[in-house]
C-alpha atoms as a PDB file:
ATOM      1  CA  UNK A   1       0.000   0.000   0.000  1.00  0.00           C
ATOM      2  CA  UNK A   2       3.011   2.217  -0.017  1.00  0.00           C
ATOM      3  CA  UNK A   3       4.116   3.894  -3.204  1.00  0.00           C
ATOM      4  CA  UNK A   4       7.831   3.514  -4.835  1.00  0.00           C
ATOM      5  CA  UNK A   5      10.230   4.445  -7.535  1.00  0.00           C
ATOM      6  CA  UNK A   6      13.472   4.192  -8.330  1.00  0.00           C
ATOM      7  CA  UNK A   7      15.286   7.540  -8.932  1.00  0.00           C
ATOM      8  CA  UNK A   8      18.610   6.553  -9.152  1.00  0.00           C
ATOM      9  CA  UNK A   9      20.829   3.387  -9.786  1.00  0.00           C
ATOM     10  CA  UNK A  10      20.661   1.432  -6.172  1.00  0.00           C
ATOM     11  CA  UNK A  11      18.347   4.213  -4.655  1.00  0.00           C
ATOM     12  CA  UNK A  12      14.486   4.208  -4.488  1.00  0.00           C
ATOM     13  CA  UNK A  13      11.774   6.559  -2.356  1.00  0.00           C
ATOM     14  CA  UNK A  14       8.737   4.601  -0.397  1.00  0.00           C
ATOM     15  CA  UNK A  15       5.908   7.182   0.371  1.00  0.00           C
ATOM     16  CA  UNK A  16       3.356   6.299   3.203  1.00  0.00           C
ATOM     17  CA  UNK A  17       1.831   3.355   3.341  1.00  0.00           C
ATOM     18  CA  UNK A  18      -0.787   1.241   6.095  1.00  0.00           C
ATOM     19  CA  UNK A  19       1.031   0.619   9.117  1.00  0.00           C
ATOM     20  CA  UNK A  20       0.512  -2.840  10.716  1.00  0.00           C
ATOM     21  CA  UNK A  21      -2.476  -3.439  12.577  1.00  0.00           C
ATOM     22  CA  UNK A  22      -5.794  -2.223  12.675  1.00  0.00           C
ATOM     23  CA  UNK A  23      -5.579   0.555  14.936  1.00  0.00           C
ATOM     24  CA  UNK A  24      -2.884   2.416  13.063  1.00  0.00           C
ATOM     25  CA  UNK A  25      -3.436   4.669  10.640  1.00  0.00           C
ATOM     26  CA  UNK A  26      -1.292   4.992   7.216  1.00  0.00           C
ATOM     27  CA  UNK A  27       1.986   6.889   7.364  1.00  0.00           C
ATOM     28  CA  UNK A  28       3.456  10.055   5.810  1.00  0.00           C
ATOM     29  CA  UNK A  29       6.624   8.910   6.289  1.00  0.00           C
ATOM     30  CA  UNK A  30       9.417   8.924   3.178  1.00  0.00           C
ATOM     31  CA  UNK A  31      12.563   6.462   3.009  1.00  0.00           C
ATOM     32  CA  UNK A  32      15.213   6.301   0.704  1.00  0.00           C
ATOM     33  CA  UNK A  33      16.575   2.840   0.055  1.00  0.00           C
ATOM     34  CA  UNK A  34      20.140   2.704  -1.160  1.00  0.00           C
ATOM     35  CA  UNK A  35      21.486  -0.913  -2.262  1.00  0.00           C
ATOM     36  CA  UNK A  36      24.532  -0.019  -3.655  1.00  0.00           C
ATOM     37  CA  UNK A  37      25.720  -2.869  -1.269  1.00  0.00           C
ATOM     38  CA  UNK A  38      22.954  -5.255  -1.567  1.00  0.00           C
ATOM     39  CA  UNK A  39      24.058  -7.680   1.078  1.00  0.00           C
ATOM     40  CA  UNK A  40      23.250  -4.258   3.805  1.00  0.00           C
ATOM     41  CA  UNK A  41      20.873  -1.971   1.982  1.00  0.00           C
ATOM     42  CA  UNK A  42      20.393   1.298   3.730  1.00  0.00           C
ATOM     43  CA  UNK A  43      17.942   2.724   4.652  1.00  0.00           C
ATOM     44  CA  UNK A  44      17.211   6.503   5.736  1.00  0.00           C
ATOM     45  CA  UNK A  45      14.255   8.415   6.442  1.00  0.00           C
ATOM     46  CA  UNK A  46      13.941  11.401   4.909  1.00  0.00           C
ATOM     47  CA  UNK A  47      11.252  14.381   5.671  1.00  0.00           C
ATOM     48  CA  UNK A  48       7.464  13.744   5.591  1.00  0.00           C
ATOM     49  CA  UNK A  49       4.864  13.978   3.676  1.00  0.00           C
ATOM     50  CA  UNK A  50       2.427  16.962   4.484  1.00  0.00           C
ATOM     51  CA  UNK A  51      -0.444  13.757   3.951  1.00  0.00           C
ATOM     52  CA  UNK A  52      -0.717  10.495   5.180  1.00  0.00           C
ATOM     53  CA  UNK A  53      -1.008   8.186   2.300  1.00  0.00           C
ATOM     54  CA  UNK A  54      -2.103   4.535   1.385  1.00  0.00           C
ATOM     55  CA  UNK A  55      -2.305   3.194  -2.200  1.00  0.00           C
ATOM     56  CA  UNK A  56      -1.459   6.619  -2.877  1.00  0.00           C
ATOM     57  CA  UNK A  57       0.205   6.991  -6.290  1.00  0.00           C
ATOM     58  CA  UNK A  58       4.203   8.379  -7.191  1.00  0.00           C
ATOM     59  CA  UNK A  59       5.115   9.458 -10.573  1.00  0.00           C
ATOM     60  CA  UNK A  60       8.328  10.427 -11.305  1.00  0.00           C
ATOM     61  CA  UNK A  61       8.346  13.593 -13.305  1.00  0.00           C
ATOM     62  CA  UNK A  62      11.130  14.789 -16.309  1.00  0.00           C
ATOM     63  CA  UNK A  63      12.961  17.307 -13.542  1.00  0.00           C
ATOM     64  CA  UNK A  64      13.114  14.799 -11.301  1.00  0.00           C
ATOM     65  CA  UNK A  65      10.433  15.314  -8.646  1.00  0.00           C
ATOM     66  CA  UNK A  66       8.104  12.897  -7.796  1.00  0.00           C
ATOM     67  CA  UNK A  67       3.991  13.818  -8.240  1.00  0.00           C
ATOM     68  CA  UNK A  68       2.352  12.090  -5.462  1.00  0.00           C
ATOM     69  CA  UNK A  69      -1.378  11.731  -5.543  1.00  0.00           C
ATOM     70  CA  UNK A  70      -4.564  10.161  -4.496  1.00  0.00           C
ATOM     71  CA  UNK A  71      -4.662   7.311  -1.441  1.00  0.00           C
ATOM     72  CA  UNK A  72      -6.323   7.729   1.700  1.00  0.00           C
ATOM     73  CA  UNK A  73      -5.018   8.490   5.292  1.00  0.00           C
ATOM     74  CA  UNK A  74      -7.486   6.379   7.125  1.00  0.00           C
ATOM     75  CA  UNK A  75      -8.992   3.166   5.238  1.00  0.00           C
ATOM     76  CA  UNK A  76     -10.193   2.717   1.453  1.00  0.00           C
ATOM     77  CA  UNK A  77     -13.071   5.756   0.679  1.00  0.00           C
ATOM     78  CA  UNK A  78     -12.630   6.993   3.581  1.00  0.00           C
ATOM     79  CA  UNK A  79     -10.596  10.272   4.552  1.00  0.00           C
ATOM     80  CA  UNK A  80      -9.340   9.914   0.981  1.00  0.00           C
ATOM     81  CA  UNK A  81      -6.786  12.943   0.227  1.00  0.00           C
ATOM     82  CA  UNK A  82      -7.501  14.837  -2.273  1.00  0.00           C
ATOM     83  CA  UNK A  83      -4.228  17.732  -2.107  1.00  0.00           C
ATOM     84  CA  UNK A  84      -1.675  16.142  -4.434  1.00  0.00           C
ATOM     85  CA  UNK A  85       2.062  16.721  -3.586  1.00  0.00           C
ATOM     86  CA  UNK A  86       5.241  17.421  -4.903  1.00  0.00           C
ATOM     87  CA  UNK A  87       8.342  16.077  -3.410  1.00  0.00           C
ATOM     88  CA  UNK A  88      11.980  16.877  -3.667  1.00  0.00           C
ATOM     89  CA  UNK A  89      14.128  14.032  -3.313  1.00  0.00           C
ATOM     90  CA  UNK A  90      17.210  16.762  -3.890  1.00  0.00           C
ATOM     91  CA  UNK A  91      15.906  19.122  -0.925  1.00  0.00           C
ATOM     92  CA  UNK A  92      13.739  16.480   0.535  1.00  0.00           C
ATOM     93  CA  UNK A  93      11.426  19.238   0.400  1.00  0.00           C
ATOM     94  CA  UNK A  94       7.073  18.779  -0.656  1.00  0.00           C
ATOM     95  CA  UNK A  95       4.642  21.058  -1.871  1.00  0.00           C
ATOM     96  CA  UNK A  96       1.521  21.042  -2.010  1.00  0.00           C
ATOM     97  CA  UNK A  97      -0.710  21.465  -5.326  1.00  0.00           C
ATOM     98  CA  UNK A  98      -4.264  22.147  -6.056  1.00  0.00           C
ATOM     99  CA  UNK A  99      -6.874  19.854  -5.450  1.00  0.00           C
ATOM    100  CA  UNK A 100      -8.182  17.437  -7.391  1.00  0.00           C
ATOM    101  CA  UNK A 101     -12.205  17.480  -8.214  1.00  0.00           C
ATOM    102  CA  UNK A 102     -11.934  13.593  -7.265  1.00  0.00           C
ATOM    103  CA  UNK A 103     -11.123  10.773  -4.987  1.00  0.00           C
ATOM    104  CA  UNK A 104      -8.294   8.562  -6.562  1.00  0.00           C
ATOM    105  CA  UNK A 105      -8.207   5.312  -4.132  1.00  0.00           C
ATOM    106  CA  UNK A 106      -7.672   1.818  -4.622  1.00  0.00           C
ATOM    107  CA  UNK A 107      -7.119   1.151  -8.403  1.00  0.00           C
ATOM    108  CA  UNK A 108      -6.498   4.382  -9.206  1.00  0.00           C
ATOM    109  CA  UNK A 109      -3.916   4.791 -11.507  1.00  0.00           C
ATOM    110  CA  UNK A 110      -1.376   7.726 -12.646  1.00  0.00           C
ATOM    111  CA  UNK A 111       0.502   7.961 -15.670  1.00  0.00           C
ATOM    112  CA  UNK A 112       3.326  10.811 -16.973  1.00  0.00           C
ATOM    113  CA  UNK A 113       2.470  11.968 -20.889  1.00  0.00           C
ATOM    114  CA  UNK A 114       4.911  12.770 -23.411  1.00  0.00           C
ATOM    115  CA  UNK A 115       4.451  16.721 -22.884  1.00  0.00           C
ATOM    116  CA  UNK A 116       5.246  16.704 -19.487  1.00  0.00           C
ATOM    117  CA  UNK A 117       1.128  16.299 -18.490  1.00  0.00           C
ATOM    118  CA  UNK A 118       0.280  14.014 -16.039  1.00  0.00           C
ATOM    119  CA  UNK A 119      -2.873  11.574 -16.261  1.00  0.00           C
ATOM    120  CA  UNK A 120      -4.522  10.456 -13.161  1.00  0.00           C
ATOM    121  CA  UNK A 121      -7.616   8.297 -13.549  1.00  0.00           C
ATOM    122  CA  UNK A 122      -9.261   5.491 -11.950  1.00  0.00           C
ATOM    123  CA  UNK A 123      -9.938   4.109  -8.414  1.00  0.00           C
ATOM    124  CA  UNK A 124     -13.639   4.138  -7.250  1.00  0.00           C
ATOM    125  CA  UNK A 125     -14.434   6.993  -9.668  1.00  0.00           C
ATOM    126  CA  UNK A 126     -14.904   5.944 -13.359  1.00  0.00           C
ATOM    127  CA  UNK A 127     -13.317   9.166 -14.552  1.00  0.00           C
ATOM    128  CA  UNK A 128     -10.143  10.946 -15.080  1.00  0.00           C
ATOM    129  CA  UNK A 129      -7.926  14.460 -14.579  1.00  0.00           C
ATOM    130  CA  UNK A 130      -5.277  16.052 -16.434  1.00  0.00           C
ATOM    131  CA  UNK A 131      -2.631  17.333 -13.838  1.00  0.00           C
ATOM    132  CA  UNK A 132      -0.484  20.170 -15.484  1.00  0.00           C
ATOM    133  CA  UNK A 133       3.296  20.471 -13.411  1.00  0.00           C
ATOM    134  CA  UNK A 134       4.506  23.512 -12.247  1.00  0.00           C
ATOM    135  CA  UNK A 135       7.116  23.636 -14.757  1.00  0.00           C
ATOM    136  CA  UNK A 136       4.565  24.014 -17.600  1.00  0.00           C
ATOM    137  CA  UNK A 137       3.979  27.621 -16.502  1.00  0.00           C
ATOM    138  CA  UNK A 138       5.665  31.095 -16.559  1.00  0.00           C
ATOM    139  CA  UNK A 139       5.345  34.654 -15.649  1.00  0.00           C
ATOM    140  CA  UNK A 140       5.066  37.456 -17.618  1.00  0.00           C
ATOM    141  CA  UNK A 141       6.210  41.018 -17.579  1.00  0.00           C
ATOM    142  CA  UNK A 142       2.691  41.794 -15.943  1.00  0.00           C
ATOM    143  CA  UNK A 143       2.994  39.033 -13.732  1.00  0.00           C
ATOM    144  CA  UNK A 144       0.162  37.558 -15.197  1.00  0.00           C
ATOM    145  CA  UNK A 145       0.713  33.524 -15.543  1.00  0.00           C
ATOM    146  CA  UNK A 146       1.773  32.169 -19.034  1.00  0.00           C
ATOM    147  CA  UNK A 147       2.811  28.991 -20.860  1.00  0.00           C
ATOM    148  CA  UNK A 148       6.465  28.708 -20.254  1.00  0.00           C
ATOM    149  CA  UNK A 149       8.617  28.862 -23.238  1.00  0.00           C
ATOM    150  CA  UNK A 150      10.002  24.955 -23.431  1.00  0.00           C
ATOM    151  CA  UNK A 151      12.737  23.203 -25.580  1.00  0.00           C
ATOM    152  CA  UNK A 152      12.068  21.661 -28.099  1.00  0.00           C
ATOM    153  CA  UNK A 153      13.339  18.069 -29.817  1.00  0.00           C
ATOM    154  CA  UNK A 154      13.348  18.537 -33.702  1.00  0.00           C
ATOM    155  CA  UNK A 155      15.067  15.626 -34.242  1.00  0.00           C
ATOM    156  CA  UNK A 156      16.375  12.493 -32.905  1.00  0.00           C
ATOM    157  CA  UNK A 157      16.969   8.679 -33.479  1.00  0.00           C
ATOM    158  CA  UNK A 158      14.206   6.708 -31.662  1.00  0.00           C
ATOM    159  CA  UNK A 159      16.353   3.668 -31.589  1.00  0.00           C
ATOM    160  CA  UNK A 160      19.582   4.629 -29.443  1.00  0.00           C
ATOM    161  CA  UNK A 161      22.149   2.083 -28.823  1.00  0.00           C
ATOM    162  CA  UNK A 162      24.147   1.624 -25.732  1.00  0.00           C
ATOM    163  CA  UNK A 163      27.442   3.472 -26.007  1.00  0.00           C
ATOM    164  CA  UNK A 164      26.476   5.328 -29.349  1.00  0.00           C
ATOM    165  CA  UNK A 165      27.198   8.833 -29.337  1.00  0.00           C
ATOM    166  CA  UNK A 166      23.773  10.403 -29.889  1.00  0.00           C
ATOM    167  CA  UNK A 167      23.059  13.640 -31.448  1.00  0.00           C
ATOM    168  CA  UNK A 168      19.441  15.502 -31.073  1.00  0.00           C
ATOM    169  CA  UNK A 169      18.855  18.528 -32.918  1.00  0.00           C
ATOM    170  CA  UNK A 170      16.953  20.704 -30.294  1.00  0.00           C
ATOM    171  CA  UNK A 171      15.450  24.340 -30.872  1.00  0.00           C
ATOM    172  CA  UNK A 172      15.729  26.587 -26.989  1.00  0.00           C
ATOM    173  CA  UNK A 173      18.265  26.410 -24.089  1.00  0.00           C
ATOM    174  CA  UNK A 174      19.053  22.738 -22.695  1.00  0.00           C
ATOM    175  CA  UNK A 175      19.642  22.673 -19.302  1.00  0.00           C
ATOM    176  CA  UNK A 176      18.976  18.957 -18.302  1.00  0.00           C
ATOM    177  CA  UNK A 177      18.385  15.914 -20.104  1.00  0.00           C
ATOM    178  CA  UNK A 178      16.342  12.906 -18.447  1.00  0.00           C
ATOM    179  CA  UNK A 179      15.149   9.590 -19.208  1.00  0.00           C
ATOM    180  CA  UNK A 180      12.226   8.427 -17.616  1.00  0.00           C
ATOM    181  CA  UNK A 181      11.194   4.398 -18.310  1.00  0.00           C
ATOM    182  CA  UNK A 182       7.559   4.195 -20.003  1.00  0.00           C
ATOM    183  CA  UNK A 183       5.189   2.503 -17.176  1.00  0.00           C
ATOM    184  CA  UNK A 184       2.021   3.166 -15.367  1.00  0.00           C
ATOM    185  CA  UNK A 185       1.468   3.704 -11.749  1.00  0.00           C
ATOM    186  CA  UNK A 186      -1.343   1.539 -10.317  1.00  0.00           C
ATOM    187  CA  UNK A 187      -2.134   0.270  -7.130  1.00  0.00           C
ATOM    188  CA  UNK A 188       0.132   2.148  -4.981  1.00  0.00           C
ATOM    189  CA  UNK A 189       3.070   0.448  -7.551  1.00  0.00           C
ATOM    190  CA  UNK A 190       5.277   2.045 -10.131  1.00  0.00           C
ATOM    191  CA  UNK A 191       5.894  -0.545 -13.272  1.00  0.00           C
ATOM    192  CA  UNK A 192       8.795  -0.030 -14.543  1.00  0.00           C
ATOM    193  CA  UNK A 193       9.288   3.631 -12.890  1.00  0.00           C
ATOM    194  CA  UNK A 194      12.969   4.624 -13.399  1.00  0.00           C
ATOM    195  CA  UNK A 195      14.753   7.811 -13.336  1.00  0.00           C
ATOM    196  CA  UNK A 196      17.962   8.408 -14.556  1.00  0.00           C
ATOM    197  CA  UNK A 197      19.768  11.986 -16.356  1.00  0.00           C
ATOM    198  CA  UNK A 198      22.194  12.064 -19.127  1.00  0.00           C
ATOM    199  CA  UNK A 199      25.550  13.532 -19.426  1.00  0.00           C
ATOM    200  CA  UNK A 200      25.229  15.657 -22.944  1.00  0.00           C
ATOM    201  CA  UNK A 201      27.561  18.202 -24.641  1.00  0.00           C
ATOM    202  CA  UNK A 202      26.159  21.455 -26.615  1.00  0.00           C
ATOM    203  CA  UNK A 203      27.180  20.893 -30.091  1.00  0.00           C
ATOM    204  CA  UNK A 204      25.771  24.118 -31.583  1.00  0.00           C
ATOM    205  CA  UNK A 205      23.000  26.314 -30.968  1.00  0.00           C
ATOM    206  CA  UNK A 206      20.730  23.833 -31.955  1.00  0.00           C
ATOM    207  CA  UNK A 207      22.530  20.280 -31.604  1.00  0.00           C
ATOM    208  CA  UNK A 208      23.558  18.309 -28.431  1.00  0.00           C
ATOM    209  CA  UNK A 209      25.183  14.906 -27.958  1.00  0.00           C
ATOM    210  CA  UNK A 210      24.518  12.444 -25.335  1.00  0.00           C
ATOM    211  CA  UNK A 211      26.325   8.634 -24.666  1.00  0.00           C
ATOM    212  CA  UNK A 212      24.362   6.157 -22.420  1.00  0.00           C
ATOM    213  CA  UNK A 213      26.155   3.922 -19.839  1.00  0.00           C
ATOM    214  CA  UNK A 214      27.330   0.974 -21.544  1.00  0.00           C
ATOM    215  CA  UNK A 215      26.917  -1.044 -18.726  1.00  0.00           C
ATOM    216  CA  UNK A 216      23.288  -2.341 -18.744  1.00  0.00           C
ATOM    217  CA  UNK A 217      23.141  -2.661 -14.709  1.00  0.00           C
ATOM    218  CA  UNK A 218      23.304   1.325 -14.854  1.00  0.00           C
ATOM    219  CA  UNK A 219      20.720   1.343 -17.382  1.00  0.00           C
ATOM    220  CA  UNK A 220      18.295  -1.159 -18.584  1.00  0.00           C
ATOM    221  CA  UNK A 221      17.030  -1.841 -22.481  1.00  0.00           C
ATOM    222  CA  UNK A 222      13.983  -0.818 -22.907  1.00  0.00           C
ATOM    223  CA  UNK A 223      11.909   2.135 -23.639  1.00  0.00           C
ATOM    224  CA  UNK A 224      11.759   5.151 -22.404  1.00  0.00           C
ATOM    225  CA  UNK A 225      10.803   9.380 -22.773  1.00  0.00           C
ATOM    226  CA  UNK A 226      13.615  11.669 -23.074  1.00  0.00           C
ATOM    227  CA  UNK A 227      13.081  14.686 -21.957  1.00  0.00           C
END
């Protein structure tokens, strides 16, 4: 009933979760779990959650954060939280977000779209919500809120090999490049939820280059959004 993802090689976050026994209630609680050496995994707690989750959702989002969601902090339909969160694993910081219009529980699922977008459907409630990030947004000269100017990917090989040298033609500033592994979020559990960010080198003004690991314990085949 806890939520987790895996942000780094060796290192994943557990959110909240039901504590055993029925006269506790879930947990805000946040623990990083580092297996670099998996024969003594550590583990440290890191700063709360402003909500007590269970079967909660975490999404891991393109800068990194994780978009936690949905759950409830007493049993299923009941005291179901409805402020979303965003958490920090750099500052171990959280913020909280607008509300959603409704429950997301037990089934619920969350999913990060190619544009950044986050979906969040399911549960109880046989609807869905479109969450847009705080990075989708900008201010203005007036101060009036805007759609932030983003990069853009013009071009790039959707087949990349381990070890290649990869070039992307890009049009606006790169700051960060991220790969996030394709996967839904569903009961509380992140398939395939993996986080890792690219070395790259500015070519031109509108060209960078980027090599993955070429050892496939740092990074796994498979698919995945760069961002």
């Amino acid at each position: 009933t806890n939520s987790v993802v895996m942000i780094d090689k060796d290192k994943v976050l557990v959110f909240g979760g039901k504590q055993v026994g029925e006269e506790y209630s879930p947990s805000n609680k946040v623990f990083l779990i580092d297996f670099t050496n998996s024969f003594k995994p550590k583990i440290t707690e890191l700063k709360s959650m402003n909500y007590a989750r269970s079967d909660g959702n975490a999404t891991i989002m393109p800068d990194g954060n994780i978009f936690i969601n949905g759950g409830h902090s007493y049993r299923d339909l009941e005291f179901s939280v409805f402020t979303p969160e965003i958490y920090n694993p750099n500052t171990k910081t959280t913020k909280e977000m607008d509300k959603a219009y409704f429950r997301r529980n037990y089934h619920a699922s969350s999913l990060l779209l190619p544009d950044g977008r986050i979906l969040t459907a399911g549960g109880d409630v046989w609807n869905a919500e479109i969450f847009y990030p705080p990075y989708l947004f900008a201010k203005d000269i007036n101060n009036k809120t805007i759609l932030a100017k983003r990069p853009e990917i013009t071009k790039i090989d959707k087949e990349i090999k381990r070890d290649d040298v990869v070039n992307i033609e890009i049009n606006g500033d790169v700051s960060k490049v991220t790969l996030i592994s394709t996967g839904s979020t569903t009961h509380a559990q992140a398939s395939e939820s993996k986080f890792r960010e690219a070395d790259f080198t500015k070519v031109s003004n509108n060209k960078i280059q980027i090599k993955l690991d070429k050892n496939p314990n740092n990074l796994q085949n498979g698919t995945y959004l760069l961002f």
